[in-house]
C-alpha atoms as a PDB file:
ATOM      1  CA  UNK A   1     -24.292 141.061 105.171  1.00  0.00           C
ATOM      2  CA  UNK A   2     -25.483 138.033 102.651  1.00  0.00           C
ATOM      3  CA  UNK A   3     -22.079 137.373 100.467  1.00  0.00           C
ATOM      4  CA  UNK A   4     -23.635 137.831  97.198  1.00  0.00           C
ATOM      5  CA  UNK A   5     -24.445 141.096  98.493  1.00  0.00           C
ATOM      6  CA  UNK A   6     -21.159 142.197 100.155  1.00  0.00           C
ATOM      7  CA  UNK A   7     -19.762 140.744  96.848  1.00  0.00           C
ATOM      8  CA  UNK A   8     -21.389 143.533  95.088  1.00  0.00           C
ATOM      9  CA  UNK A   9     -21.096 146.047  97.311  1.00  0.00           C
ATOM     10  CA  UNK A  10     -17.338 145.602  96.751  1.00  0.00           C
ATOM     11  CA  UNK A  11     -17.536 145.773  93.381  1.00  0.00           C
ATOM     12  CA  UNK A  12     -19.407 148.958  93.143  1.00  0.00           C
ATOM     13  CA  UNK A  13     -16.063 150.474  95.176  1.00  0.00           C
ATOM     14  CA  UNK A  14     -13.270 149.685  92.515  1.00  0.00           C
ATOM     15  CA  UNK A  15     -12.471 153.200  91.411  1.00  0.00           C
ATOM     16  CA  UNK A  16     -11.307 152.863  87.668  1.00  0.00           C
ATOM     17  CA  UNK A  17     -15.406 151.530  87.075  1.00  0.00           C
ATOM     18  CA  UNK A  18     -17.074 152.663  90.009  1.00  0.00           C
ATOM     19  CA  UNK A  19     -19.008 155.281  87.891  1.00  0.00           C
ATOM     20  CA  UNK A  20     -19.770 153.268  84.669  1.00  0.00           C
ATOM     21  CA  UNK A  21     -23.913 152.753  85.572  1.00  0.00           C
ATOM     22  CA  UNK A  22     -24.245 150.012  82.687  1.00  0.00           C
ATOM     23  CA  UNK A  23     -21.586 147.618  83.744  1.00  0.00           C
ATOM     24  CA  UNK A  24     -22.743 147.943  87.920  1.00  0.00           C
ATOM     25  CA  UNK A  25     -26.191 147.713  86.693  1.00  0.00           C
ATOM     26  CA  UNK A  26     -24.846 144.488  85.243  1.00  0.00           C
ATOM     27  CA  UNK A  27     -22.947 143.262  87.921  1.00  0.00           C
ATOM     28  CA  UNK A  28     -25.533 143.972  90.280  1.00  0.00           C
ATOM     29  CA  UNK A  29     -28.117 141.814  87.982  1.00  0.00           C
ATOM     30  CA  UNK A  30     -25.820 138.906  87.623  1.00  0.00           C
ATOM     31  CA  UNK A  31     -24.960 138.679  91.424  1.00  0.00           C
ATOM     32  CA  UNK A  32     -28.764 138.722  92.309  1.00  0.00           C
ATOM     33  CA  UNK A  33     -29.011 135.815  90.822  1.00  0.00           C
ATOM     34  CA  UNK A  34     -26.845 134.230  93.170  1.00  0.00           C
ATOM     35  CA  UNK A  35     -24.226 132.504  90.817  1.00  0.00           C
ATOM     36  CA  UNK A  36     -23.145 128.910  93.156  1.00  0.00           C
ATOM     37  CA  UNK A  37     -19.386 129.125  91.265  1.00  0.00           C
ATOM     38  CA  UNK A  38     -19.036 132.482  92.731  1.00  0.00           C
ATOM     39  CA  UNK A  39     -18.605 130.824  96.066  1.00  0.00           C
ATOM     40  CA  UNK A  40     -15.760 128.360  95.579  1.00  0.00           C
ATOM     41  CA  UNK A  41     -12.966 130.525  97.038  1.00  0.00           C
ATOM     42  CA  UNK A  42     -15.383 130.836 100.216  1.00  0.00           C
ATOM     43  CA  UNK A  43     -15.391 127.033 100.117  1.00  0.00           C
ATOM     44  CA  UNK A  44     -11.989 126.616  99.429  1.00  0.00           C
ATOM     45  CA  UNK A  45     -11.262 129.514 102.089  1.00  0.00           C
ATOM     46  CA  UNK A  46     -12.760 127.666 104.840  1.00  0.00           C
ATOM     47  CA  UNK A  47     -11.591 124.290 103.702  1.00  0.00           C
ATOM     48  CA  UNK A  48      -7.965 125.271 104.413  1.00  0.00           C
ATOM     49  CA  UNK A  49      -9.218 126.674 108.322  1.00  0.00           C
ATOM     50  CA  UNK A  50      -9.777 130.504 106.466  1.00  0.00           C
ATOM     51  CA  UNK A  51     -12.530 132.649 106.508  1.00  0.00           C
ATOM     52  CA  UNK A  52     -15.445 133.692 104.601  1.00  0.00           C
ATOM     53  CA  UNK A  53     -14.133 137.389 105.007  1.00  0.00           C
ATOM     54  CA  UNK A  54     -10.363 136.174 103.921  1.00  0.00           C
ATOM     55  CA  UNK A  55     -12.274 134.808 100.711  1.00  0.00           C
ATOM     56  CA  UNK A  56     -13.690 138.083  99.863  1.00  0.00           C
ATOM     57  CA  UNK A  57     -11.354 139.452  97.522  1.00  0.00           C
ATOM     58  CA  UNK A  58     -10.719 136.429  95.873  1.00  0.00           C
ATOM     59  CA  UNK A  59     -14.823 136.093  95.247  1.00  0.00           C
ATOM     60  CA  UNK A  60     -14.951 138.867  93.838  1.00  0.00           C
ATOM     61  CA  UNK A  61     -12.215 138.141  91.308  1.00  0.00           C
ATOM     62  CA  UNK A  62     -14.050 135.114  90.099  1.00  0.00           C
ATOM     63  CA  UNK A  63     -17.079 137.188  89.571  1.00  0.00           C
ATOM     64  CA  UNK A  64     -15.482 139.817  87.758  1.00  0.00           C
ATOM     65  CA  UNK A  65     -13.591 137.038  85.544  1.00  0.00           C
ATOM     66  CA  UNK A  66     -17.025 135.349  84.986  1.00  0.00           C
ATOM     67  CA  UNK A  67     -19.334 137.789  84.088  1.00  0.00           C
ATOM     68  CA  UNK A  68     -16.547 139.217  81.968  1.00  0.00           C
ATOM     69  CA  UNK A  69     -16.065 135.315  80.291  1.00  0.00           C
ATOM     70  CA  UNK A  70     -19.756 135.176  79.415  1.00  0.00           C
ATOM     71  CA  UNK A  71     -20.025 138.840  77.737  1.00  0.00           C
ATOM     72  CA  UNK A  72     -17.116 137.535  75.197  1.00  0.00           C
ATOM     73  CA  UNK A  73     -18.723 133.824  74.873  1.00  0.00           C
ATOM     74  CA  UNK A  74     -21.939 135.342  74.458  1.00  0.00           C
ATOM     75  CA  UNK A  75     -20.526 137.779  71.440  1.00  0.00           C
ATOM     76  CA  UNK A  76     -18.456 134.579  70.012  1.00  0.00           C
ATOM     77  CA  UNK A  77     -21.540 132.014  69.938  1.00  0.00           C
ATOM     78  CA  UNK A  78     -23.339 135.124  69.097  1.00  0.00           C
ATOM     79  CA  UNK A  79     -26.101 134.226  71.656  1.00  0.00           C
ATOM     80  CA  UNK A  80     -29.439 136.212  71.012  1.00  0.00           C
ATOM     81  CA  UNK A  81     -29.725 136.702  74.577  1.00  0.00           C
ATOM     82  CA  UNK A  82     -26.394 138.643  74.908  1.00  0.00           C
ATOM     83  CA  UNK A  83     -25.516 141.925  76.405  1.00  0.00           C
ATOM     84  CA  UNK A  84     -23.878 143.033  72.945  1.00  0.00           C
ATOM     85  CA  UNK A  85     -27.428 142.787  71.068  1.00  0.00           C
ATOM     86  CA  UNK A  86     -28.559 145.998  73.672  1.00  0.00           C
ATOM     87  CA  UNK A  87     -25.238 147.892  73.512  1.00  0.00           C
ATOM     88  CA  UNK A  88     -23.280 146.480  70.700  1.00  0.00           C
ATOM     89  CA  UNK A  89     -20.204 144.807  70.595  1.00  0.00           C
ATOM     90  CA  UNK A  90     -17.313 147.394  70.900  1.00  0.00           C
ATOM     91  CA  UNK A  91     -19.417 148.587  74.220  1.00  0.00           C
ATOM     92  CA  UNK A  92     -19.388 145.110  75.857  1.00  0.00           C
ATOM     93  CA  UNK A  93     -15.970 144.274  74.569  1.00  0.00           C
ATOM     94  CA  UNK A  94     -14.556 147.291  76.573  1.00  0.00           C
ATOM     95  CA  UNK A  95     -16.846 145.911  79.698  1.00  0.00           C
ATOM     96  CA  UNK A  96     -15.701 142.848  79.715  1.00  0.00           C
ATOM     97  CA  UNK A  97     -11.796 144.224  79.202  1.00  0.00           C
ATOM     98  CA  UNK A  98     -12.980 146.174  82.385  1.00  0.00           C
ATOM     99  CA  UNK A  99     -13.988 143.413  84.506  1.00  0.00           C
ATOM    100  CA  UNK A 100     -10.329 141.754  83.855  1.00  0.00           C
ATOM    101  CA  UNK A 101      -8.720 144.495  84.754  1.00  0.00           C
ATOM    102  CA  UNK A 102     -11.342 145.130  87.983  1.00  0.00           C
ATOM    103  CA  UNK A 103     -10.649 141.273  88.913  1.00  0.00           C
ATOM    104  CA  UNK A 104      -6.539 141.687  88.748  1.00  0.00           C
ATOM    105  CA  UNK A 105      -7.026 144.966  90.087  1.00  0.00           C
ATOM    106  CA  UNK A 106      -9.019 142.948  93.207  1.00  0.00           C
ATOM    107  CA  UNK A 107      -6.189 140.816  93.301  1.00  0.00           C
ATOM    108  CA  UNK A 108      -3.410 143.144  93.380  1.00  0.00           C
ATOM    109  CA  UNK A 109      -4.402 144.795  96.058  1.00  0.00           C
ATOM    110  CA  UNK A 110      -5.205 142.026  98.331  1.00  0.00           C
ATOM    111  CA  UNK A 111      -1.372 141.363  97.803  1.00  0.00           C
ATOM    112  CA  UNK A 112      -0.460 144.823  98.531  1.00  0.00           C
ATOM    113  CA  UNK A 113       0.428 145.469  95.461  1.00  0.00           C
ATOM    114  CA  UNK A 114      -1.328 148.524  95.599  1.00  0.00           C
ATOM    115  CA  UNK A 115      -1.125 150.261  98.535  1.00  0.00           C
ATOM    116  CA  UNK A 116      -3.329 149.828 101.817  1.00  0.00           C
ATOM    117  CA  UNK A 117      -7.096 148.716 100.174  1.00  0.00           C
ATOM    118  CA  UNK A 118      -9.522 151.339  99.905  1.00  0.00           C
ATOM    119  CA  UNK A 119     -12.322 148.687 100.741  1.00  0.00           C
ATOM    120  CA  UNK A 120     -11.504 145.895 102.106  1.00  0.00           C
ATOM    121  CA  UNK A 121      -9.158 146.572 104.756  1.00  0.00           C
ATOM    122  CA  UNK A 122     -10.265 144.319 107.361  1.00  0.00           C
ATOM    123  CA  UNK A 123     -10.103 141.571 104.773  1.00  0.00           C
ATOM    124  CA  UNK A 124      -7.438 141.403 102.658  1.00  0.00           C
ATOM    125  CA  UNK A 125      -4.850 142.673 105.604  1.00  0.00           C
ATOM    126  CA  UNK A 126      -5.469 139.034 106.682  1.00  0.00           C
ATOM    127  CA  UNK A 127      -4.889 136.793 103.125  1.00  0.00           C
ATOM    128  CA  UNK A 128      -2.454 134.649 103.538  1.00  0.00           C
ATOM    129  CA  UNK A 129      -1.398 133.731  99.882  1.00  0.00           C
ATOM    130  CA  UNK A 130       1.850 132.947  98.737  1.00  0.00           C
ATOM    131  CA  UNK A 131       3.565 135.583  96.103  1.00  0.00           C
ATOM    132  CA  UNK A 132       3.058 132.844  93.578  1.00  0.00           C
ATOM    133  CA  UNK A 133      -0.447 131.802  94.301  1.00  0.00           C
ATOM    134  CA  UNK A 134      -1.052 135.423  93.802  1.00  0.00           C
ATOM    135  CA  UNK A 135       1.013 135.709  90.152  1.00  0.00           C
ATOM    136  CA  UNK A 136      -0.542 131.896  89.034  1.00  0.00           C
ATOM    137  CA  UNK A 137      -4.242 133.670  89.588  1.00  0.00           C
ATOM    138  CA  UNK A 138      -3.100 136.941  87.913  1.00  0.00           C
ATOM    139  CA  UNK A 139      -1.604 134.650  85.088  1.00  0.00           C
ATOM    140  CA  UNK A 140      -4.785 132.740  84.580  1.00  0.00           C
ATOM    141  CA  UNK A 141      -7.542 135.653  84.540  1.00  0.00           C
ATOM    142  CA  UNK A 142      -5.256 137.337  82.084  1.00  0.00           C
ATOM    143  CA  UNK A 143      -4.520 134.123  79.988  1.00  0.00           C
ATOM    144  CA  UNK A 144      -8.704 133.474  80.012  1.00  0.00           C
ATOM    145  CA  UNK A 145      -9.190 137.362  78.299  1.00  0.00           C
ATOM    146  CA  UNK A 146      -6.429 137.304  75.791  1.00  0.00           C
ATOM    147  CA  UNK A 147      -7.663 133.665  74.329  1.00  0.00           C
ATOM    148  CA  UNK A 148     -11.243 134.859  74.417  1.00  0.00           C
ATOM    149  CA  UNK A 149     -11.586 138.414  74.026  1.00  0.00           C
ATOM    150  CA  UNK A 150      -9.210 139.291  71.137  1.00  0.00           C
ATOM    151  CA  UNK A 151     -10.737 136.551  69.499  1.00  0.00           C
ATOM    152  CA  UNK A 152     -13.793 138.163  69.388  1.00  0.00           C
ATOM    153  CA  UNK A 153     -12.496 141.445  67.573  1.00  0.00           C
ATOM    154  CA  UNK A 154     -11.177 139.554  64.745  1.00  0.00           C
ATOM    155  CA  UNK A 155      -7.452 139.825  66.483  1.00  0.00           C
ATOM    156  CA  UNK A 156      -4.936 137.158  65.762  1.00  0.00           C
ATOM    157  CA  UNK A 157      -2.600 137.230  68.919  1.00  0.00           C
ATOM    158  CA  UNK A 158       0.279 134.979  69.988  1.00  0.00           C
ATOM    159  CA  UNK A 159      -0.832 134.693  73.888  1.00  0.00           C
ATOM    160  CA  UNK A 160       2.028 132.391  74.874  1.00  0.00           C
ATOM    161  CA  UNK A 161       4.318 133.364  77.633  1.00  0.00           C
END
């Protein structure tokens, strides 16, 4: 299968938005287009002697994060061409609070942190990250969303650790 399209196939399995039809729809539009950046943990993967398949979970992290980043960008630059002018802001605030918590979600449980996948078994049985690798990424995704995002509903919020 083409990784754009495994990437979204993978997406339309996380459970806590698996049945929300305007953000796959999105997702699904957005991958189609075959973003390059959505590949750099396959390239990174395979730099370090890893897999495509071992880069899965981490792909589909970034695109989660990304399409999430340019849904709040979009509302903050106030871009004409923006998801919020079809569905309003507090619609595609909550989406893109949803793809953060579908990317750490992706992350979590390629560390186990969840149970056994649901999904990717074959894959993220075989990531070899360390604990912190794992926390950093967590750290950053979240750090991205709470500069961005809360900004965007007027909120005032010390994000410092």
């Amino acid at each position: 299968m083409e990784t754009f399209s495994q990437v979204i196939n993978e997406f339309s399995k996380i459970s806590h938005i698996r049945e929300w039809n305007e953000l796959q729809s999105l997702f699904q539009r957005v991958g189609l287009s075959k973003p390059k950046h959505w590949l750099l943990p396959y390239y990174t993967c395979e730099a370090v002697g890893g897999t495509q398949a071992q880069a899965l979970p981490a792909t589909l992290a970034v695109a989660c994060a990304h399409i999430g980043i340019v849904l709040v960008d979009d509302m903050l630059d106030e871009d004409a061409r923006g998801e919020y002018i079809k569905l309003g802001k507090p619609a595609v605030a909550n989406m893109a609070m949803a793809l953060q918590s579908a990317a750490l979600h992706v992350i979590q449980r390629s560390a186990g942190l969840l149970g056994e996948p649901e999904n990717l078994n074959q894959t993220c049985g075989t990531v070899e990250m360390s604990q912190n690798a794992k926390l950093l990424a967590i750290e950053t995704v979240n750090d991205v969303f709470c500069y961005n995002h809360w900004s965007v509903l007027g909120c005032e919020l010390n994000c410092q650790r």
